[in-house]
C-alpha atoms as a PDB file:
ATOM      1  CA  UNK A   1      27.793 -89.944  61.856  1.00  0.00           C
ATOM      2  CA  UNK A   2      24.322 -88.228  62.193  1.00  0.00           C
ATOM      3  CA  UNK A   3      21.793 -89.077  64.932  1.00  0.00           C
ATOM      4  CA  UNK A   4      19.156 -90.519  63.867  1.00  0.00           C
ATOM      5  CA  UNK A   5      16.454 -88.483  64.046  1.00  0.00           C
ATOM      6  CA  UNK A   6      14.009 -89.848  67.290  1.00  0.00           C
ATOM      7  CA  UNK A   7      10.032 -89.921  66.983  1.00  0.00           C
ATOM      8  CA  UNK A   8       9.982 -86.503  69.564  1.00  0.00           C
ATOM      9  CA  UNK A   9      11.673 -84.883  67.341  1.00  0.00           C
ATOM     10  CA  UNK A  10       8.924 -85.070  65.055  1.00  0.00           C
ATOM     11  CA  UNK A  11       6.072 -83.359  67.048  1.00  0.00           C
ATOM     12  CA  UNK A  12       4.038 -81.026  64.736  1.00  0.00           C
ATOM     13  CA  UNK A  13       3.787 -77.787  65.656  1.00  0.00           C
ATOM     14  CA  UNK A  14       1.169 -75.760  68.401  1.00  0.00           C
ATOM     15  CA  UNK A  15      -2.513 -77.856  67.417  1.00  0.00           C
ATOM     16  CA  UNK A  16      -5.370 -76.099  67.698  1.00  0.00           C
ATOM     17  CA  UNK A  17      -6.789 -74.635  71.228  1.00  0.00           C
ATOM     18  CA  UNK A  18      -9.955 -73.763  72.973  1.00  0.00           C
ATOM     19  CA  UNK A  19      -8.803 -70.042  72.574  1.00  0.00           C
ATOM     20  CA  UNK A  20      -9.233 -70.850  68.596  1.00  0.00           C
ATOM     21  CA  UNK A  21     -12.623 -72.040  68.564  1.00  0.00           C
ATOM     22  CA  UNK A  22     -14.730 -70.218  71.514  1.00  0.00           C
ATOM     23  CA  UNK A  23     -17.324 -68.286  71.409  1.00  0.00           C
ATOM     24  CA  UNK A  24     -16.556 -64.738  73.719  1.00  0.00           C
ATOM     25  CA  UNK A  25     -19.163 -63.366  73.812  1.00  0.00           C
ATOM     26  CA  UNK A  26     -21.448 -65.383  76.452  1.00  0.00           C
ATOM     27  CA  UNK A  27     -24.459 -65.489  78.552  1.00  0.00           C
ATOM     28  CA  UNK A  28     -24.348 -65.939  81.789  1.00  0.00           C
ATOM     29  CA  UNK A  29     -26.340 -65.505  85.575  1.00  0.00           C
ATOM     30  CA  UNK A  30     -25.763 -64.588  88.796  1.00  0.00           C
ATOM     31  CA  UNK A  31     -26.523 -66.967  91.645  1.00  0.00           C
ATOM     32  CA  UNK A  32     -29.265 -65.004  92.645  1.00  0.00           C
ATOM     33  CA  UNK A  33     -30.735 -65.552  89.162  1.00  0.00           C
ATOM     34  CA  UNK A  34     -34.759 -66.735  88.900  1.00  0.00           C
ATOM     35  CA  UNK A  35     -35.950 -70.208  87.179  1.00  0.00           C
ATOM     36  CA  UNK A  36     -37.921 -68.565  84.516  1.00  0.00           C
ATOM     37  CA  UNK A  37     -35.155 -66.058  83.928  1.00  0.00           C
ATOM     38  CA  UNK A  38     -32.997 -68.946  83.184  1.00  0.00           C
ATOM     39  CA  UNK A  39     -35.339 -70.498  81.086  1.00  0.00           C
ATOM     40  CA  UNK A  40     -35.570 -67.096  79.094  1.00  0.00           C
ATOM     41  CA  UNK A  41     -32.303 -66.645  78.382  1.00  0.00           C
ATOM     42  CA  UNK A  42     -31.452 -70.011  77.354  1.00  0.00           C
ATOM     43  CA  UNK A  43     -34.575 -69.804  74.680  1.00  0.00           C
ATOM     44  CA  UNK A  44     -33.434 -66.382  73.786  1.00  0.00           C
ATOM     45  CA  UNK A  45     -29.646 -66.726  72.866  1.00  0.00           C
ATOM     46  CA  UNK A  46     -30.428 -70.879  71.680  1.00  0.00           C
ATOM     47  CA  UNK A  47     -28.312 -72.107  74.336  1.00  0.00           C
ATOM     48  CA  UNK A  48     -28.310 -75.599  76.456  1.00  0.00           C
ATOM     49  CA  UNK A  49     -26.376 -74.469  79.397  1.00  0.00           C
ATOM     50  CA  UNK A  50     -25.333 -71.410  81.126  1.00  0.00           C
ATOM     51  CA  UNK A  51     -22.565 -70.211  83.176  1.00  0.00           C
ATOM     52  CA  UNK A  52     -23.230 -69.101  87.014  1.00  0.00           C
ATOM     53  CA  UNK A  53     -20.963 -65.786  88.232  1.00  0.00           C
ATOM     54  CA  UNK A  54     -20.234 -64.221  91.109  1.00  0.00           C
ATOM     55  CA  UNK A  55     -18.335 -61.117  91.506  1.00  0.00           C
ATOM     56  CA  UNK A  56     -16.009 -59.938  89.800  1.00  0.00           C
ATOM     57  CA  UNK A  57     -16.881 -62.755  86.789  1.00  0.00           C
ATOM     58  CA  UNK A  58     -15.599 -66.074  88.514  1.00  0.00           C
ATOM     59  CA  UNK A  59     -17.519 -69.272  87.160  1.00  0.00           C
ATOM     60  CA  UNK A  60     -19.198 -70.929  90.395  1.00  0.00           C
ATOM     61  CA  UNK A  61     -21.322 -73.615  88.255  1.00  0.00           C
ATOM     62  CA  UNK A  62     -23.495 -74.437  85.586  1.00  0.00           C
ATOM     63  CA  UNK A  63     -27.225 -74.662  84.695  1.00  0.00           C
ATOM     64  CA  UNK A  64     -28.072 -76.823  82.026  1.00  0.00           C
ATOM     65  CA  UNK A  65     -31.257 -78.227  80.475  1.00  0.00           C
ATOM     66  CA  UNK A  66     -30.990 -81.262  82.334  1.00  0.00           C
ATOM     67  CA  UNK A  67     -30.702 -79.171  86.125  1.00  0.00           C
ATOM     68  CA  UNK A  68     -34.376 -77.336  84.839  1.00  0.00           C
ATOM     69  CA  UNK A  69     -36.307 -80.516  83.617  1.00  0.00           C
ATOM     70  CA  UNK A  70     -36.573 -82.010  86.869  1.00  0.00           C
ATOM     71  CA  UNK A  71     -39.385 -79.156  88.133  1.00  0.00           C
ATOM     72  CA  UNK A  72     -41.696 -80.383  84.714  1.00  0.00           C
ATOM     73  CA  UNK A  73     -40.976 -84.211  85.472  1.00  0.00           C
ATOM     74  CA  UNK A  74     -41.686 -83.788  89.360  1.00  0.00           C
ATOM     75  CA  UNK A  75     -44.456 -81.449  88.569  1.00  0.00           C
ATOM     76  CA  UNK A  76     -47.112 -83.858  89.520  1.00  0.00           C
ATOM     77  CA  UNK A  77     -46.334 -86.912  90.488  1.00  0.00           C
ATOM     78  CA  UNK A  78     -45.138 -88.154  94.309  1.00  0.00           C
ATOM     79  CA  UNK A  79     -42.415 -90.441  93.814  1.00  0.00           C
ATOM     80  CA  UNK A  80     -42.269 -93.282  95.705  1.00  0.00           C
ATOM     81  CA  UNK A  81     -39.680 -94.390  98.230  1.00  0.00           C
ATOM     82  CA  UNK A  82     -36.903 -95.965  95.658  1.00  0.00           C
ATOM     83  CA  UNK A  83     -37.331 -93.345  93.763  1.00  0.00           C
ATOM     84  CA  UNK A  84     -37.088 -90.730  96.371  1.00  0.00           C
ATOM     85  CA  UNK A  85     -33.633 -92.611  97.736  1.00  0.00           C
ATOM     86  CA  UNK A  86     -31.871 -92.587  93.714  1.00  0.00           C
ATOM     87  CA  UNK A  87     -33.034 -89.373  92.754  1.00  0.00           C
ATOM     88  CA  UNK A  88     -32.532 -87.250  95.527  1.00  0.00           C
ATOM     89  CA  UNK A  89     -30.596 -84.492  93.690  1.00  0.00           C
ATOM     90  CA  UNK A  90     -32.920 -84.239  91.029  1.00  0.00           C
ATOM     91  CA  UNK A  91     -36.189 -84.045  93.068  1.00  0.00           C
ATOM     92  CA  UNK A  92     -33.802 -81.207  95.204  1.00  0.00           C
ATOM     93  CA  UNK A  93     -33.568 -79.447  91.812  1.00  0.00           C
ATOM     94  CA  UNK A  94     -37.794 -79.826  91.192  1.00  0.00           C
ATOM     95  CA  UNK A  95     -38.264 -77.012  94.237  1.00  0.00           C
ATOM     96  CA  UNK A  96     -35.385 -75.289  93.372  1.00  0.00           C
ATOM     97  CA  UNK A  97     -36.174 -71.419  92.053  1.00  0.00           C
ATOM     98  CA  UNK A  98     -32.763 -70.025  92.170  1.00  0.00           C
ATOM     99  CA  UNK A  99     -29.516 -70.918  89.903  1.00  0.00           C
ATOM    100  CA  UNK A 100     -27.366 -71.344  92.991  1.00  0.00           C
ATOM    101  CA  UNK A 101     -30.318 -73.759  94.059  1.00  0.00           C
ATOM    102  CA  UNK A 102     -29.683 -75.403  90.379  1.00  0.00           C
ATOM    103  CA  UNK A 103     -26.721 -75.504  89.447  1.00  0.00           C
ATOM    104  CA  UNK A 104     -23.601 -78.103  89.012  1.00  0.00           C
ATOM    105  CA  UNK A 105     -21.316 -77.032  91.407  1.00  0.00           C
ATOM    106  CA  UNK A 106     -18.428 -77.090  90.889  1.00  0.00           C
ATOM    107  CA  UNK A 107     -18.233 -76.199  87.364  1.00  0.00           C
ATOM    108  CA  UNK A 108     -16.416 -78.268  84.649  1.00  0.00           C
ATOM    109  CA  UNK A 109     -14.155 -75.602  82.551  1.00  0.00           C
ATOM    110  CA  UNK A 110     -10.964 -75.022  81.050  1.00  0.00           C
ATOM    111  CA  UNK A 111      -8.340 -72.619  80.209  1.00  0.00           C
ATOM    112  CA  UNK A 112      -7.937 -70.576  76.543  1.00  0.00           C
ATOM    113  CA  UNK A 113      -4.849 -73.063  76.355  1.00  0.00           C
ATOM    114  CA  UNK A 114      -6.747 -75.852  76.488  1.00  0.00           C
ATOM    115  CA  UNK A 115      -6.253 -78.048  73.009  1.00  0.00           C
ATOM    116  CA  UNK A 116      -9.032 -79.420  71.460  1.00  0.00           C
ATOM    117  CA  UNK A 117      -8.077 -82.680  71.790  1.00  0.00           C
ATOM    118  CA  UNK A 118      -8.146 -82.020  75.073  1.00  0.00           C
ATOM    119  CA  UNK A 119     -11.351 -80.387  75.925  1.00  0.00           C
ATOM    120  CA  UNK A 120     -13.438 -82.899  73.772  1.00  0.00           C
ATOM    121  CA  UNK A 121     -11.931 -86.132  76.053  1.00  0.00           C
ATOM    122  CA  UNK A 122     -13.289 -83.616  79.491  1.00  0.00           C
ATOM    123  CA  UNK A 123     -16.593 -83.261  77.428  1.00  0.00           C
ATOM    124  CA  UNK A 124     -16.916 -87.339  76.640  1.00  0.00           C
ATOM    125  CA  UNK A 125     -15.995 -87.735  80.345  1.00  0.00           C
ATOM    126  CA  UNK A 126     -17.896 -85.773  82.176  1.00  0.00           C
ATOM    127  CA  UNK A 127     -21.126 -86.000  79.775  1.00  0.00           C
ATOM    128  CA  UNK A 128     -21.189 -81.801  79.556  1.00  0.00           C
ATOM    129  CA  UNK A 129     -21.887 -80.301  75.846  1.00  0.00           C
ATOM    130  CA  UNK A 130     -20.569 -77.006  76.697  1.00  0.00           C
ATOM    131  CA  UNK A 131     -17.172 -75.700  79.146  1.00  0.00           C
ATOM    132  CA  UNK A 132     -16.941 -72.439  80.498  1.00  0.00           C
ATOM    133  CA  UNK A 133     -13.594 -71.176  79.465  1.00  0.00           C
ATOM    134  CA  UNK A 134     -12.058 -69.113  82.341  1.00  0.00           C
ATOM    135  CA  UNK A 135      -8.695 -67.920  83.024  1.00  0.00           C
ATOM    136  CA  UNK A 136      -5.563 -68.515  85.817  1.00  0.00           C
ATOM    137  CA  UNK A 137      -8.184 -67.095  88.546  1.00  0.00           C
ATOM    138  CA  UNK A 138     -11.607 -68.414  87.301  1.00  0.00           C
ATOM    139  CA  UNK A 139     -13.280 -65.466  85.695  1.00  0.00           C
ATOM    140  CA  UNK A 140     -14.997 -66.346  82.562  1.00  0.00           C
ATOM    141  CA  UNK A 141     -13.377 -65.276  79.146  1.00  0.00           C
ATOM    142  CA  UNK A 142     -15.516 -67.255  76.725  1.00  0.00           C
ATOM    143  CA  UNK A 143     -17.833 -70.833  76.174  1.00  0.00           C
ATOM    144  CA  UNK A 144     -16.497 -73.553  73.542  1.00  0.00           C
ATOM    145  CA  UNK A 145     -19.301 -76.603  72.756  1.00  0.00           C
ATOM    146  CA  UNK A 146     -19.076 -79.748  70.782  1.00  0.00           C
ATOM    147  CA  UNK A 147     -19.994 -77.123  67.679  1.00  0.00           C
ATOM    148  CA  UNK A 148     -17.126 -75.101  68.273  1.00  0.00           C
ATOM    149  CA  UNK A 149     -14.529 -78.083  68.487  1.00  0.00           C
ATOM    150  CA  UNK A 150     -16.064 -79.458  65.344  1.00  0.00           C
ATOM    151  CA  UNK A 151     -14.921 -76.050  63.276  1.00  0.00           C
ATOM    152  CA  UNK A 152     -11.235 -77.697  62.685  1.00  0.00           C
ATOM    153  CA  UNK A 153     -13.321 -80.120  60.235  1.00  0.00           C
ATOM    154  CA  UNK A 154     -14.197 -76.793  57.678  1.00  0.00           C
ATOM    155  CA  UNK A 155     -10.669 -76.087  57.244  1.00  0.00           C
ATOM    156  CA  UNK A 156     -10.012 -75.837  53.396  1.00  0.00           C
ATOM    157  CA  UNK A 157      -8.464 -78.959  51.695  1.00  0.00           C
ATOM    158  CA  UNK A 158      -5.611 -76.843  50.687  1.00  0.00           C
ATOM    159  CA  UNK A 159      -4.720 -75.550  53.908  1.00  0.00           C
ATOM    160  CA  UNK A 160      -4.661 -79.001  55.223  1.00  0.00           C
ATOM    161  CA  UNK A 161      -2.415 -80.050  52.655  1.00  0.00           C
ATOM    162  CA  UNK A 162      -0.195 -77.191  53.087  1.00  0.00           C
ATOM    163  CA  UNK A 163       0.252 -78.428  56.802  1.00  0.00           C
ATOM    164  CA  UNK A 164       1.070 -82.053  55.971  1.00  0.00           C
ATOM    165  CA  UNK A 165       3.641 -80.541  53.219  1.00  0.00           C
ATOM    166  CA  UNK A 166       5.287 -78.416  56.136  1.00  0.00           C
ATOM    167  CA  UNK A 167       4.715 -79.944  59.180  1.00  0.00           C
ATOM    168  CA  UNK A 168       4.988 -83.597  58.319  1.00  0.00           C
ATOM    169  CA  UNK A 169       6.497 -84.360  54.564  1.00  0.00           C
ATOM    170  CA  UNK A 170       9.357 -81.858  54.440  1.00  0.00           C
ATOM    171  CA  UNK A 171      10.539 -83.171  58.300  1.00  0.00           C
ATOM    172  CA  UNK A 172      10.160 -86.465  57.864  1.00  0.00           C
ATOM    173  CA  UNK A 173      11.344 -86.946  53.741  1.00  0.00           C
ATOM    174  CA  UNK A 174      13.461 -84.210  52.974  1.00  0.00           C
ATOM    175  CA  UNK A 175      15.258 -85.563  50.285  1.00  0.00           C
ATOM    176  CA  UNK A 176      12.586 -88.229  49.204  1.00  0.00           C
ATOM    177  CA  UNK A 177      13.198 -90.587  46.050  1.00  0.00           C
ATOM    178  CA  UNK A 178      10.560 -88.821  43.912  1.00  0.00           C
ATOM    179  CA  UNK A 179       8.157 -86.052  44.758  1.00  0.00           C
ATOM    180  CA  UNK A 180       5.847 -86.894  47.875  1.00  0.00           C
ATOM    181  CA  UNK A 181       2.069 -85.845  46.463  1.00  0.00           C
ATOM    182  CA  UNK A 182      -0.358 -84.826  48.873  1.00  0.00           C
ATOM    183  CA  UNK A 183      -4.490 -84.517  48.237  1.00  0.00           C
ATOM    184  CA  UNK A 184      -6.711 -83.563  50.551  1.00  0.00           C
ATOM    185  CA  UNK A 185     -10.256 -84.051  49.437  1.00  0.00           C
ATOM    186  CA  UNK A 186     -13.147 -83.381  51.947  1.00  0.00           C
ATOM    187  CA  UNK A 187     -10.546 -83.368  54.649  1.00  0.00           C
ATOM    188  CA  UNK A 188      -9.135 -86.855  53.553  1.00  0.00           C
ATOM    189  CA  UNK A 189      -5.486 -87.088  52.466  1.00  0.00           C
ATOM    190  CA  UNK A 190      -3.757 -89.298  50.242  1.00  0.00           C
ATOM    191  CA  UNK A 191      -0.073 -89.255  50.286  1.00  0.00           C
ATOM    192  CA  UNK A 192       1.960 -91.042  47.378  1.00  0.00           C
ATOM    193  CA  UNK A 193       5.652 -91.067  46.129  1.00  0.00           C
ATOM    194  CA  UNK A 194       8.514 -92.992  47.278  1.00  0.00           C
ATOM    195  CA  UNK A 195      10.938 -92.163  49.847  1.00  0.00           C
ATOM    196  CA  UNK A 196      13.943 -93.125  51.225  1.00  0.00           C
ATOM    197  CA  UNK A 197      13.571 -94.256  54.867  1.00  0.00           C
ATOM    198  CA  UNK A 198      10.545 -96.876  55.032  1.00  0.00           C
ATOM    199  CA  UNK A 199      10.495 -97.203  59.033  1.00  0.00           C
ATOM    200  CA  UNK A 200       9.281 -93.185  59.213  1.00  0.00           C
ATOM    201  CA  UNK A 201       5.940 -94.305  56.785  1.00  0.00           C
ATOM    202  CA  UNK A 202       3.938 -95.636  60.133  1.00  0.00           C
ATOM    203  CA  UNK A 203       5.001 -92.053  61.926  1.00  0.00           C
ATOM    204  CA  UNK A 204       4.148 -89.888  59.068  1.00  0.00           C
ATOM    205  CA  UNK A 205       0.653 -91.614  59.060  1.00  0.00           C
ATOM    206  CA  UNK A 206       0.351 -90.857  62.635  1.00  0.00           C
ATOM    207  CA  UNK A 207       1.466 -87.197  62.292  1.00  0.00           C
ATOM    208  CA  UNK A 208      -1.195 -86.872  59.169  1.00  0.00           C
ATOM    209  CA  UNK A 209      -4.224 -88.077  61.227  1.00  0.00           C
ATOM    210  CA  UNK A 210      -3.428 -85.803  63.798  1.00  0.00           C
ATOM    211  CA  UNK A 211      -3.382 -82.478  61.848  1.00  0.00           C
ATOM    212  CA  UNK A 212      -6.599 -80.475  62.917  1.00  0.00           C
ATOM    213  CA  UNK A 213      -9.035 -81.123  60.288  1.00  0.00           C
ATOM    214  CA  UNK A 214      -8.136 -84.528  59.229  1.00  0.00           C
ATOM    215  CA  UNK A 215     -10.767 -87.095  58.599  1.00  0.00           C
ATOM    216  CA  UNK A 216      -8.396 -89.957  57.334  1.00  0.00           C
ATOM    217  CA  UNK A 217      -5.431 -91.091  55.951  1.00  0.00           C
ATOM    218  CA  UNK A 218      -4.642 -93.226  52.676  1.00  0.00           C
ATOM    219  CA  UNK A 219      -1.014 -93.606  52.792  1.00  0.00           C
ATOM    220  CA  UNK A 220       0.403 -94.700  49.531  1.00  0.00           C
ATOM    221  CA  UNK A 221       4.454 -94.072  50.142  1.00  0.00           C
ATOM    222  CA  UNK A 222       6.643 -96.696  49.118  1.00  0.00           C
ATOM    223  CA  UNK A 223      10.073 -97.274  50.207  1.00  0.00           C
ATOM    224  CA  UNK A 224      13.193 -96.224  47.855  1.00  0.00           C
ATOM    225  CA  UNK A 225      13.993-100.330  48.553  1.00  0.00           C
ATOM    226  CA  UNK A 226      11.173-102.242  48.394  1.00  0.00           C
END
């Protein structure tokens, strides 16, 4: 008798990672790095944040938008005592002229390796709209921002529906009743046909919504017996 096949055995192949998506090329400063050269660079390459380096390349924090406002807000005003006691980073930041003076230390990256899924829950978490990506010994190798994890979501309808034909379809039915269709329009599939094992319908939903590039799911697959 054959085994029947278990949910595991069903995982879709390598998703997508941060290696994928992110941009190499990157800006970055040195510790020693001026507040209006910051400022500069950010306006010049249309950036929100920026990696700080030391050495050899390894990421030691970030300066973002938020880490330079502080010095306009502060600019003139004397806070009072409340505010003084719940703000003391920020008003720290407002006479700050350095990035090591700036920055958020330590910084929040990842690894090339990283998937997607992945890097947009550390995003959500830790409120950040850009990671460093740096490798096994913390040297920078690239930058991937919300933009970049949103580029699954211009994959061609075809190629999506070439993945749910391979990757989810032929493992799941592959001797189904009648022919399984699959179209993807605007990144939202619709599966119909009928096939023989109704209990695997719920899982090949599941495996559908999480191909890269997905927006939905309209699953129309019947079972051979019902």
């Amino acid at each position: 008798m054959t085994a029947r096949p278990r949910e595991e055995d069903f995982t879709r192949g390598s998703p997508h990672r941060v290696s994928d998506v992110m941009t190499r090329e990157v800006v970055a400063v040195g510790r020693e790095a001026p507040f209006k050269d910051i400022v500069v660079r950010m306006e010049q390459w249309q950036v929100s944040a920026l990696p700080v380096l030391e050495g050899d390349g390894r990421v030691i924090g970030v300066v973002s938008e938020a880490d330079l406002l502080p010095k306009e807000e502060f600019r003139d005003s004397e806070p009072d005592r409340s505010t003084q006691m719940r703000r003391m980073s920020d008003l720290a930041k407002a006479g700050a002229a350095s990035a090591e003076e700036l920055m958020s230390a330590p910084a929040v990256t990842v690894h090339s390796d990283t998937t997607l899924a992945e890097a947009a829950r550390i995003m959500a978490l830790r409120h950040v709209k850009r990671l460093p990506v740096v490798n096994a010994v913390g040297v920078l190798e690239g930058v991937v921002s919300r933009g970049d994890l949103l580029k699954v979501f211009l994959r061609p309808d075809d190629d999506l529906a070439d993945e749910i034909r391979r990757e989810v379809v032929d493992r799941l039915f592959p001797a189904p009743v009648e022919p399984v269709h699959i179209m993807v329009t605007d990144g939202f599939a619709t599966l119909t046909g009928r096939v023989p094992d109704a209990a695997r319908i719920p899982l090949a939903v599941r495996m559908v919504r999480g191909v890269e590039g997905v927006v939905g799911v309209d699953c129309r697959l019947t079972a051979a017996d019902g």
